[in-house]
Protein backbone atom coordinates (compact mmCIF):
# COMPACT_ATOMS: atom_id res chain seq x y z
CA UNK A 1 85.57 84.61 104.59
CA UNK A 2 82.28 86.44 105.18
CA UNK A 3 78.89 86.50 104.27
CA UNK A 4 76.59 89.61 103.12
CA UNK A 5 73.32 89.58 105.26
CA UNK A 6 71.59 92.64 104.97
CA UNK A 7 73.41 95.38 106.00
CA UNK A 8 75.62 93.18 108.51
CA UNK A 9 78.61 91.05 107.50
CA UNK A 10 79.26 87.80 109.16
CA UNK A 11 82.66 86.60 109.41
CA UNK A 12 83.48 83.11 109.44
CA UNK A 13 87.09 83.04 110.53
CA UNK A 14 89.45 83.56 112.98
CA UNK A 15 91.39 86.87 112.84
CA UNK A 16 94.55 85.53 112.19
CA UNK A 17 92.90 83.76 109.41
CA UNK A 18 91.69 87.18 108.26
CA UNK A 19 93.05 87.88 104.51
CA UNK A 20 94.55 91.36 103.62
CA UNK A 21 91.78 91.82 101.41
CA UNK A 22 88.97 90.68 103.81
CA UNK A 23 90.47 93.07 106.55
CA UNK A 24 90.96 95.84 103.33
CA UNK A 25 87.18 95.82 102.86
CA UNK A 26 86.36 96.06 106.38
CA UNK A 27 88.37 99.40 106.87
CA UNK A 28 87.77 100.82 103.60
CA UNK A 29 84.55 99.87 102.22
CA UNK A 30 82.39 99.01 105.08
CA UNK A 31 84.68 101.97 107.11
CA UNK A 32 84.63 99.87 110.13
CA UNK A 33 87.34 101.21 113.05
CA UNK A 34 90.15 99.06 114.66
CA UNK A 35 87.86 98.92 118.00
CA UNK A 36 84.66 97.54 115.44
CA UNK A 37 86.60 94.97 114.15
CA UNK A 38 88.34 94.16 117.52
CA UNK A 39 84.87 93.41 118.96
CA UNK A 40 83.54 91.33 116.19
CA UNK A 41 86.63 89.29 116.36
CA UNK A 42 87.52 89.49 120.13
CA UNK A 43 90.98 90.91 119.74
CA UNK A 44 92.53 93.97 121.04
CA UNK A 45 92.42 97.41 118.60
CA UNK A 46 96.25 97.12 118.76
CA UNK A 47 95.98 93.30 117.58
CA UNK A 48 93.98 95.05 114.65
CA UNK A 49 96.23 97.85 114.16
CA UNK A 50 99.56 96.05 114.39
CA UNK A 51 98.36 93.30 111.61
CA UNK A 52 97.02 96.71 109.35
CA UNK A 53 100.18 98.25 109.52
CA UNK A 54 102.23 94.91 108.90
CA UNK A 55 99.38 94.51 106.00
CA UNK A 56 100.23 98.05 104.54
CA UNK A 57 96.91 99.11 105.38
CA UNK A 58 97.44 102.41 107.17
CA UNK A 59 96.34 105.80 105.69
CA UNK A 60 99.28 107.10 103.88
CA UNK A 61 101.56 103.91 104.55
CA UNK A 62 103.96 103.56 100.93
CA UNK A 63 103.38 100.65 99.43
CA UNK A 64 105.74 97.92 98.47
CA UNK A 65 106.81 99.51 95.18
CA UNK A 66 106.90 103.04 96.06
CA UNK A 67 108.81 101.94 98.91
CA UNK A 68 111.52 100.30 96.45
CA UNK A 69 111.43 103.51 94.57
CA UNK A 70 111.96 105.79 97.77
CA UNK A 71 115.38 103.35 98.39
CA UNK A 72 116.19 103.48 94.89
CA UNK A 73 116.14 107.27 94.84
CA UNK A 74 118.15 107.80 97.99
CA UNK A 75 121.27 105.48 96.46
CA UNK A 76 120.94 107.57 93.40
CA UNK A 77 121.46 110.53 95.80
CA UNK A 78 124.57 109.48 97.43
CA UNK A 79 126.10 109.48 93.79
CA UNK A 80 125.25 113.46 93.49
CA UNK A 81 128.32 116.18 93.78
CA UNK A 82 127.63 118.11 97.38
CA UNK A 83 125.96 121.09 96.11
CA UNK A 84 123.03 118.21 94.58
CA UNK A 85 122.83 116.95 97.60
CA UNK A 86 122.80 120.16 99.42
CA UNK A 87 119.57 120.69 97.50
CA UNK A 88 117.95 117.84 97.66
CA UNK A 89 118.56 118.55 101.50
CA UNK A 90 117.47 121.88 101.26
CA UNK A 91 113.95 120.35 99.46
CA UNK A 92 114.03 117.66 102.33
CA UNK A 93 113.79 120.03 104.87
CA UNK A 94 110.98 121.79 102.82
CA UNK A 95 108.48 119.04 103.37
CA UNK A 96 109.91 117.92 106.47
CA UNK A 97 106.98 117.88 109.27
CA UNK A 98 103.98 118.44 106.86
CA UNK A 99 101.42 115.77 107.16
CA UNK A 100 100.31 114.16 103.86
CA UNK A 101 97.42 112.35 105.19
């Protein structure tokens, strides 16, 4: 839990106590970095970082339900015929290496 005092947030908690949505508007309202929030806690960036991306709170990181959907869509795709699947291959490889970020 925090509390608004001027333009500076206190925190009142331990970072393990930290709730996805405290740690959410650190990084995306108040755009603070890993390292920022490592210092004001007295963790390590990759002690930040780790619990963001186990928090599904990295840029361009699916989300729970389009996560479900990307699964859901690849079993549909083994039921194809092999010239389906060669083109959903051949769109694969289309996007394969561009960065969405």
């Amino acid at each position: 839990m925090y509390i608004e005092k001027g333009s500076q947030s206190m925190f009142q908690t331990d970072f393990q106590l930290l709730s996805r949505e405290q740690l959410r508007h650190l990084v995306a309202d108040l755009g603070k970095s890993d390292a920022e929030i490592a210092q004001m806690f007295g963790v390590s960036s990759n002690t930040v970082h780790n619990r963001r991306r186990q928090m599904n709170l990295l840029a361009g990181q699916m989300t729970s339900e389009e996560l479900a959907e990307a699964v859901q869509l690849a079993e549909q795709v083994k039921r194809l015929p092999r010239e389906a699947i060669a083109e959903v291959r051949s769109i694969v490889q289309q996007y394969r290496g561009h960065s969405f970020l």
